[in-house]
C-alpha atoms as a PDB file:
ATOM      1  CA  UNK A   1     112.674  69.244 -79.080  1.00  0.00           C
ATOM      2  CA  UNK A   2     111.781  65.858 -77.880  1.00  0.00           C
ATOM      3  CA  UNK A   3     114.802  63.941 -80.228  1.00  0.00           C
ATOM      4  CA  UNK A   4     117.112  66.005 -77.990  1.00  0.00           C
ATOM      5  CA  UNK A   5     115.375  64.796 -74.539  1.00  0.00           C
ATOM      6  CA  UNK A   6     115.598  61.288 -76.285  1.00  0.00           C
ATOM      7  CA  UNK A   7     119.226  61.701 -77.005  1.00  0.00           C
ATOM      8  CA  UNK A   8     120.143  63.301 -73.646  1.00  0.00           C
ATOM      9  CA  UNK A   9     118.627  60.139 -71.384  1.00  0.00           C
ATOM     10  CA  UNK A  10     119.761  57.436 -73.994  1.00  0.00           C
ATOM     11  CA  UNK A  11     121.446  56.176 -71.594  1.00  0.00           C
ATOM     12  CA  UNK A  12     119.034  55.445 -69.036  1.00  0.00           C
ATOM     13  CA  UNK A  13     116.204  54.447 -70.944  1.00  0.00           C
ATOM     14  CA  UNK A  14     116.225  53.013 -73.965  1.00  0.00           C
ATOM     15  CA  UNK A  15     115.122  55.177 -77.217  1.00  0.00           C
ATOM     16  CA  UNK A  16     111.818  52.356 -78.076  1.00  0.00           C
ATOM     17  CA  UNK A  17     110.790  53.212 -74.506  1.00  0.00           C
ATOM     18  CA  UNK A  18     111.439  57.170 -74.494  1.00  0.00           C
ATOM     19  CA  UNK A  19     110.136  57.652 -78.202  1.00  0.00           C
ATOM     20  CA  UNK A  20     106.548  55.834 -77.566  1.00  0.00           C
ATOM     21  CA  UNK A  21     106.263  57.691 -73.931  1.00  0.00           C
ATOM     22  CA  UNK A  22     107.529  61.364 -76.575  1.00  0.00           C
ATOM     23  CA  UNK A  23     105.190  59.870 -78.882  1.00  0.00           C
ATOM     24  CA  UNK A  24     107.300  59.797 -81.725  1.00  0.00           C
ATOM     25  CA  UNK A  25     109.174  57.157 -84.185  1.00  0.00           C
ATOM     26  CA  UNK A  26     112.018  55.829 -83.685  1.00  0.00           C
ATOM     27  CA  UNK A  27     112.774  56.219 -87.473  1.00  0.00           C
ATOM     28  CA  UNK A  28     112.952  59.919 -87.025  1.00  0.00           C
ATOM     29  CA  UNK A  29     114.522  59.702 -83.949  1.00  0.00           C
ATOM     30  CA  UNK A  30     117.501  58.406 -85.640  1.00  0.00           C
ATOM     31  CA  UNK A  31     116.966  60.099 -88.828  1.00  0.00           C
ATOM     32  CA  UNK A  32     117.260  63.226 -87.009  1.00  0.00           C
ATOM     33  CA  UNK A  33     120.051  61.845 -85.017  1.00  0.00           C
ATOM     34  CA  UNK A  34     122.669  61.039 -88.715  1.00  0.00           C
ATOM     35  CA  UNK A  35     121.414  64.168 -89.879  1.00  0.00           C
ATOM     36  CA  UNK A  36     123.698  66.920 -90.476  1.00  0.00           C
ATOM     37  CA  UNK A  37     123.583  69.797 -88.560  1.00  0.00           C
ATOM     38  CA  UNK A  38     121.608  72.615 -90.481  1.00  0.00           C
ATOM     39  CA  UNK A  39     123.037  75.798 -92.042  1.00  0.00           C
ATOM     40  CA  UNK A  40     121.095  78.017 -89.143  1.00  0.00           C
ATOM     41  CA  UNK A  41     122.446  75.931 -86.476  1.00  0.00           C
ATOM     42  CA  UNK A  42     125.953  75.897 -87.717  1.00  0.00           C
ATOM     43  CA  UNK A  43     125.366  79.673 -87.911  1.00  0.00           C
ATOM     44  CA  UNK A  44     124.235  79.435 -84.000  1.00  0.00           C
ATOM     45  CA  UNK A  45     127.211  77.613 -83.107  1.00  0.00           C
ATOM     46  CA  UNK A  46     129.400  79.752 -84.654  1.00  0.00           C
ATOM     47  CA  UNK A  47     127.421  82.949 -83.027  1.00  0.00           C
ATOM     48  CA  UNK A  48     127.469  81.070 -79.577  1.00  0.00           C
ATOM     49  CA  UNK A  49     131.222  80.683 -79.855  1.00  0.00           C
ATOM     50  CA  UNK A  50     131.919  84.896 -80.670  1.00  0.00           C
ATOM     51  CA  UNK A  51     129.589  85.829 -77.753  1.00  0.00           C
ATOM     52  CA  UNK A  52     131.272  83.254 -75.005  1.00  0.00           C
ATOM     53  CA  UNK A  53     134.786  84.545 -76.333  1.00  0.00           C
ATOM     54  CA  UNK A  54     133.618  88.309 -75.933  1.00  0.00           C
ATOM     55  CA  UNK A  55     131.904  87.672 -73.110  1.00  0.00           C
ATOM     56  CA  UNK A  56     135.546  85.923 -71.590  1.00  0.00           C
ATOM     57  CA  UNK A  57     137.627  88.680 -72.947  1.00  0.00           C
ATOM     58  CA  UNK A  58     134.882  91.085 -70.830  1.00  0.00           C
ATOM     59  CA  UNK A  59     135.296  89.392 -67.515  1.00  0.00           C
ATOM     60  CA  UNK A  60     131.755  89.146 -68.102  1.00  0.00           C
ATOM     61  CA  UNK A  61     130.745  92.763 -67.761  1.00  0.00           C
ATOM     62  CA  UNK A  62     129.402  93.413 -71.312  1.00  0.00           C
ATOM     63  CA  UNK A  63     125.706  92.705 -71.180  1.00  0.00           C
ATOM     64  CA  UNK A  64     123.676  91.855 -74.881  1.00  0.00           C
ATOM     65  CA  UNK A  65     123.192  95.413 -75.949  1.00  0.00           C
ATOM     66  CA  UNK A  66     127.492  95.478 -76.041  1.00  0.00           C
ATOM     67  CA  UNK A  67     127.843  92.108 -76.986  1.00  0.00           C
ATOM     68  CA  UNK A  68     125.754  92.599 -80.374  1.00  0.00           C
ATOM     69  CA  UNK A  69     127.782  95.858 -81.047  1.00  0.00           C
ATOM     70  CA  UNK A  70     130.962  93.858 -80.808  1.00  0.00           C
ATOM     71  CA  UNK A  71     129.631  91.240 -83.126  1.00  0.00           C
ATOM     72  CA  UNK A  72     128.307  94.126 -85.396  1.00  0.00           C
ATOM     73  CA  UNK A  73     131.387  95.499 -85.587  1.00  0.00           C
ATOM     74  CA  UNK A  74     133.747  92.671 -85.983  1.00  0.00           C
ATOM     75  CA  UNK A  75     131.429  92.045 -89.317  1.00  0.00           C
ATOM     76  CA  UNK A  76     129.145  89.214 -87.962  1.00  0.00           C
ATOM     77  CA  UNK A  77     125.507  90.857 -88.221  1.00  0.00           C
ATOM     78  CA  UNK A  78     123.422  90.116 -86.049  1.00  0.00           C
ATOM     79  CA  UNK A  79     119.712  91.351 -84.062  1.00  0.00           C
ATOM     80  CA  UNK A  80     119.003  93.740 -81.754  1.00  0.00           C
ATOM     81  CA  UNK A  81     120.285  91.106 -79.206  1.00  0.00           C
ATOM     82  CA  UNK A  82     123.036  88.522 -79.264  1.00  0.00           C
ATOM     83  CA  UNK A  83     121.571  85.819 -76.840  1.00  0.00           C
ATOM     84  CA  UNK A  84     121.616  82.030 -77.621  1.00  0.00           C
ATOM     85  CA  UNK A  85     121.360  80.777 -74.214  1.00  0.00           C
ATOM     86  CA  UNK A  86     122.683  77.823 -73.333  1.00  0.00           C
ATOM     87  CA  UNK A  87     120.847  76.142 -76.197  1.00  0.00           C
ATOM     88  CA  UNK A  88     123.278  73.940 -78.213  1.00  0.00           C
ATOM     89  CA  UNK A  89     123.518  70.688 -79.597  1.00  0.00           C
END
């Protein structure tokens, strides 16, 4: 999303600048900014954090098909696949 590009380079250019070249406002830059996070993406986190602690306690060697049977069974439902990426805010 282009709020998270604006937040990631805040520091180099300033949000007025980054926002108009994004083409979007600055209002909802920062609205989106003091927003809480949402119930899906505190969901995410908390799935991200179960698959990087399985995926530690495997030395790694548990691909997604394993991973999602772990989560499945410890009681945390999830798809066919448990992959967030590296996506995170």
């Amino acid at each position: 999303m282009s709020y998270d590009l604006v937040q990631e380079c805040q520091g180099r250019f300033s949000v007025d600048r980054m926002c108009k070249a994004l083409d979007v406002s600055r209002s909802g830059y920062y609205a989106w900014k003091d927003r809480p996070p949402s119930k899906r993406e505190r969901e995410n986190q908390e799935l991200a954090f179960h698959i990087k602690a399985i995926h530690r306690e495997t030395d790694a060697t548990y691909g997604t098909p394993r991973v999602t049977a772990e989560l499945n069974e410890a009681g945390m439902p999830c798809g066919k696949t448990a992959s967030l990426g590296s996506n995170g805010r």
